[in-house]
N, C-alpha and C. Protein backbone atom coordinates (compact mmCIF):
# COMPACT_ATOMS: atom_id res chain seq x y z
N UNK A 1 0.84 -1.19 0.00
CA UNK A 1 0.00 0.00 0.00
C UNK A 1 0.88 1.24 0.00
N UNK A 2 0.32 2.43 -0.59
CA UNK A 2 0.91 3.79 -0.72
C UNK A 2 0.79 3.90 0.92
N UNK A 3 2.05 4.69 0.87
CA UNK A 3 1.99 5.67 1.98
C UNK A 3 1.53 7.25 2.21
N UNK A 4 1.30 7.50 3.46
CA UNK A 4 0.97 9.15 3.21
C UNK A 4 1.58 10.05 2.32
N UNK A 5 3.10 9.59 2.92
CA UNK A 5 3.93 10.25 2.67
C UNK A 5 4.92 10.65 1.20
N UNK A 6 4.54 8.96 0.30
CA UNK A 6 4.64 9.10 -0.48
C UNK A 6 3.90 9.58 -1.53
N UNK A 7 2.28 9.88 -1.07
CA UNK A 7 1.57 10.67 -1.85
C UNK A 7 1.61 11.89 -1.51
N UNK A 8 2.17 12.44 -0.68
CA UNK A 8 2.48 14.34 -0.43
C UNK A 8 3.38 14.41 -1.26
N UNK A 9 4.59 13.68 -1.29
CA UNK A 9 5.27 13.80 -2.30
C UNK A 9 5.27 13.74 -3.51
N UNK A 10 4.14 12.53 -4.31
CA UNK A 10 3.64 12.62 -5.40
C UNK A 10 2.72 14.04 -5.30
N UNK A 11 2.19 14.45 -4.57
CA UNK A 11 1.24 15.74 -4.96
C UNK A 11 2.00 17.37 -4.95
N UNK A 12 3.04 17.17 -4.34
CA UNK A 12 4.02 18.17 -4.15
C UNK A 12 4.72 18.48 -5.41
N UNK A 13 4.89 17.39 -5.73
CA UNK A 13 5.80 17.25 -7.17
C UNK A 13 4.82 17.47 -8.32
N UNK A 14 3.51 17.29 -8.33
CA UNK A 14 2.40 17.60 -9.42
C UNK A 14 2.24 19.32 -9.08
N UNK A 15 2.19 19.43 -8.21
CA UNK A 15 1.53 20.87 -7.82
C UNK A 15 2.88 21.40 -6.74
N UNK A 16 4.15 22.03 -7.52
CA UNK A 16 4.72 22.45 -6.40
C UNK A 16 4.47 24.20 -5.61
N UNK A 17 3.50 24.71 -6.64
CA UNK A 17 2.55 26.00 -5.68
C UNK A 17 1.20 25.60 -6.24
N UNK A 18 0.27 26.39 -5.06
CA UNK A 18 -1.14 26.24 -4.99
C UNK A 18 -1.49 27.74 -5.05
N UNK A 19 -2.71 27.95 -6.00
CA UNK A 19 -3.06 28.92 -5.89
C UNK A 19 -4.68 29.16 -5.26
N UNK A 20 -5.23 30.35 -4.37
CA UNK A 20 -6.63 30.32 -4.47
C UNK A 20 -7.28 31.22 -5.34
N UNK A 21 -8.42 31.21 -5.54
CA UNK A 21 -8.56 32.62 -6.20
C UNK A 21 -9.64 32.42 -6.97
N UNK A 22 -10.59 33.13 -7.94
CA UNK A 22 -11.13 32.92 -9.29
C UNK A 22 -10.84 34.06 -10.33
N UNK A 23 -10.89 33.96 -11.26
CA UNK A 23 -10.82 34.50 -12.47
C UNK A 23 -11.40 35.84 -12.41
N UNK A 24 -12.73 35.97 -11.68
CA UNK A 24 -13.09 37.17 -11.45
C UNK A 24 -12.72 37.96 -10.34
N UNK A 25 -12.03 37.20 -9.33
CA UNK A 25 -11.76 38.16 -8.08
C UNK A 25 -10.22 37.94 -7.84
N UNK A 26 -9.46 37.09 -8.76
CA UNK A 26 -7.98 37.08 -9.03
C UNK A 26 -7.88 36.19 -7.98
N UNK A 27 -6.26 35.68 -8.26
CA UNK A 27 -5.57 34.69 -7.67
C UNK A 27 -4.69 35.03 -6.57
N UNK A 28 -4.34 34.62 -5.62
CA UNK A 28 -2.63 34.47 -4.08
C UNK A 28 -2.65 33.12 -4.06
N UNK A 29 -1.56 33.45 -4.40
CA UNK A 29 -0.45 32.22 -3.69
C UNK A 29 -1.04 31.88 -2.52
N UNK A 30 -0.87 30.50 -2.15
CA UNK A 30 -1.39 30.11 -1.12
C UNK A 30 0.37 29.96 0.34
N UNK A 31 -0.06 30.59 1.21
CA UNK A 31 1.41 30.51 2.40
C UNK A 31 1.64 29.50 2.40
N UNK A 32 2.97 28.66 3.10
CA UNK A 32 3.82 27.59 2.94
C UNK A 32 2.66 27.03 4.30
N UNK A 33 2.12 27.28 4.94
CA UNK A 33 1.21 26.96 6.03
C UNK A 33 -0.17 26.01 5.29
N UNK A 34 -0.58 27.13 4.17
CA UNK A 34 -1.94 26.62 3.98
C UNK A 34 -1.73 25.64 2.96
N UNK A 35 -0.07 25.80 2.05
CA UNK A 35 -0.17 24.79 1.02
C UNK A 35 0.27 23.75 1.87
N UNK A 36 0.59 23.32 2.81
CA UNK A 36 1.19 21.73 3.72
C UNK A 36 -0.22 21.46 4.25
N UNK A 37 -1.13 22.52 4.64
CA UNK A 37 -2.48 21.96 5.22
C UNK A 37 -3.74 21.09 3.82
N UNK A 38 -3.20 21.88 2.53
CA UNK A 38 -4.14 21.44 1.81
C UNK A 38 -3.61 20.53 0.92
N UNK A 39 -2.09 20.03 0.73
CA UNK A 39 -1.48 18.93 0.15
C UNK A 39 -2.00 17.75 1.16
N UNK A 40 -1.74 18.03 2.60
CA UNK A 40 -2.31 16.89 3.57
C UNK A 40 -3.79 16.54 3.23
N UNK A 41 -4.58 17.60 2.77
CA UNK A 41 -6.26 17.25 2.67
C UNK A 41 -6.01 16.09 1.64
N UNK A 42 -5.57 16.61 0.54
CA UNK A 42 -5.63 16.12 -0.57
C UNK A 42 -4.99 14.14 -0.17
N UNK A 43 -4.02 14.80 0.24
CA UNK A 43 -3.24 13.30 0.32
C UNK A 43 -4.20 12.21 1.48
N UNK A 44 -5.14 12.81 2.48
CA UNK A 44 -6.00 12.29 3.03
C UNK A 44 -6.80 11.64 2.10
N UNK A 45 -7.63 12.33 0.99
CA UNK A 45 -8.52 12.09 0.43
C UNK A 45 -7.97 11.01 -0.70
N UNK A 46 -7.32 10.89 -0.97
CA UNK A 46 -6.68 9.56 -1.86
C UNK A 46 -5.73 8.53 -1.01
N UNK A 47 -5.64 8.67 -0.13
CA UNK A 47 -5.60 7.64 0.85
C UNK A 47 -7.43 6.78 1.49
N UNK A 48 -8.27 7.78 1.19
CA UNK A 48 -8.99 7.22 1.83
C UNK A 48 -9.82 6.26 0.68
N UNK A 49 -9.62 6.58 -0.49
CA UNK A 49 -10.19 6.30 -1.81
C UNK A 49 -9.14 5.14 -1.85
N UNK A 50 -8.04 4.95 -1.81
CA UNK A 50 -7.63 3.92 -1.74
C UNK A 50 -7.65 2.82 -0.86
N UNK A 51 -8.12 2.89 0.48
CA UNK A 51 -8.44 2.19 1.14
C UNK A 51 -10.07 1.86 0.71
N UNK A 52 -10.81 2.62 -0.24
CA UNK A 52 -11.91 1.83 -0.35
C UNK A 52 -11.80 1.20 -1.33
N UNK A 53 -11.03 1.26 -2.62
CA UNK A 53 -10.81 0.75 -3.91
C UNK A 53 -10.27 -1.14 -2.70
N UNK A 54 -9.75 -0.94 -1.78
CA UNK A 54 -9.20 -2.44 -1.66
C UNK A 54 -10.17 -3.19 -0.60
N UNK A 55 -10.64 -2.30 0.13
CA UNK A 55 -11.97 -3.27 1.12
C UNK A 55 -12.59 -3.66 -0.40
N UNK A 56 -13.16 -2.98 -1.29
CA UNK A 56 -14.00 -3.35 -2.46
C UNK A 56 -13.53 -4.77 -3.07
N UNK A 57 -12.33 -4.71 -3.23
CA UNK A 57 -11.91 -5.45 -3.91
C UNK A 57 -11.57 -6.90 -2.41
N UNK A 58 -11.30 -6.86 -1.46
CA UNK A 58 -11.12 -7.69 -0.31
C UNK A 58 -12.57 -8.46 -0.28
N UNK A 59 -13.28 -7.53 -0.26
CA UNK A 59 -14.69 -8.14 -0.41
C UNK A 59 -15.18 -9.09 -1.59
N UNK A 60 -14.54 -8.62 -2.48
CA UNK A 60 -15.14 -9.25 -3.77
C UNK A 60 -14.61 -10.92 -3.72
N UNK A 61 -13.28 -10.58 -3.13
CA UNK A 61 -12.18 -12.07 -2.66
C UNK A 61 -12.66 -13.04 -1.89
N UNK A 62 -13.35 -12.08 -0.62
CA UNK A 62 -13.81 -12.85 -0.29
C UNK A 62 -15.47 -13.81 -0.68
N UNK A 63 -16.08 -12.82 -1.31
CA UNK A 63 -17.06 -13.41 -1.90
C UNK A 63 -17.14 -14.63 -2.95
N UNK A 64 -16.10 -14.65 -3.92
CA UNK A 64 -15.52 -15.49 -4.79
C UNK A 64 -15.24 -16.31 -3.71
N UNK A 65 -14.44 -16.42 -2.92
CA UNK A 65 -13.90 -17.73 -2.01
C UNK A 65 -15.02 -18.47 -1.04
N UNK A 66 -16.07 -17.67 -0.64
CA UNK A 66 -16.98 -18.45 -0.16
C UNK A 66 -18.02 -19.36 -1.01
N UNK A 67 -18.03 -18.70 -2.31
CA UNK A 67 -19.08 -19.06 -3.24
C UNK A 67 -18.13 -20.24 -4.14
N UNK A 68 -16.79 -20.21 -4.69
CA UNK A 68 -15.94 -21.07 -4.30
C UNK A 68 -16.32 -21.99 -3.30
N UNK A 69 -16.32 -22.21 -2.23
CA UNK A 69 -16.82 -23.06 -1.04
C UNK A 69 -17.81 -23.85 -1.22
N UNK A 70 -18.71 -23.24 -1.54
CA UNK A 70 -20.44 -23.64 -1.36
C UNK A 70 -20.36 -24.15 -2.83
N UNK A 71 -19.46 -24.10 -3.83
CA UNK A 71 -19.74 -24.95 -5.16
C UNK A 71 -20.93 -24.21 -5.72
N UNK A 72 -20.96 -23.49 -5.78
CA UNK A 72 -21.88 -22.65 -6.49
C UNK A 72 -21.57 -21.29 -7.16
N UNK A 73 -21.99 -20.51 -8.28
CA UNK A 73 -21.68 -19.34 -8.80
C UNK A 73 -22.67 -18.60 -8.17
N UNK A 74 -22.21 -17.15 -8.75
CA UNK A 74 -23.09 -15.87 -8.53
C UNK A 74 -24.08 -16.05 -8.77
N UNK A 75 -24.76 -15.95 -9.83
CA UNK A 75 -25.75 -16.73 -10.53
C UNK A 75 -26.84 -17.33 -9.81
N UNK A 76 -26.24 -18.38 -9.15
CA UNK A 76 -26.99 -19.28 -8.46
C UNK A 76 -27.19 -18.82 -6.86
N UNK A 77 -26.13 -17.59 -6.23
CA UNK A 77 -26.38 -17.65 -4.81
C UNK A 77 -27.33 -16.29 -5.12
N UNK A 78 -27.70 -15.30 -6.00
CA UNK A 78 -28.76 -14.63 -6.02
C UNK A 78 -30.13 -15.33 -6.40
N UNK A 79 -29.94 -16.17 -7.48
CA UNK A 79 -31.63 -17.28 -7.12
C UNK A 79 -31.64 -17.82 -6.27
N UNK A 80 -30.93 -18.06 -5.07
CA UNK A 80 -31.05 -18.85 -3.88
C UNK A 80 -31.64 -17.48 -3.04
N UNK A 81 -31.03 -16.29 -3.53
CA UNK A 81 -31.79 -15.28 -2.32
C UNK A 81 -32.84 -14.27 -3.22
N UNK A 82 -32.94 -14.75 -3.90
CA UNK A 82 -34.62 -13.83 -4.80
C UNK A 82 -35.62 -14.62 -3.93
């Protein structure tokens, strides 16, 4: 699994300044404060997406392996529960 740390660094290196701003009310630089607070958001938020991309997939493993078990397909364990 990725680490935090190696995704601040992947996001640091994509985006090494942040800007706020819009088009109509103009752009600042964001302080060395708020860009470490909002590389961390970011790097939160794809940490957490990655931890669901693998329960998803843990689940699916395990579903295959029980249904595996029981000798039966998908197929057949949803007409068993219709």
């Amino acid at each position: 699994m990725t680490t935090k740390e190696e995704i601040i660094a992947a996001i640091k290196a994509e985006n090494p300044t942040l800007r706020a701003g819009s088009d109509e009310y103009g752009y600042v630089d964001l302080t060395v404060e708020e860009y470490e607070a909002e590389v961390n958001r970011w790097a939160d938020a794809r940490l957490a997406k990655l931890a669901s991309k693998e329960a998803l997939k843990k689940a699916e493993e395990d579903k295959a392996a029980l249904l595996a078990k029981l000798g039966i397909t998908a197929d057949e364990a949803k007409l068993l529960l219709s």
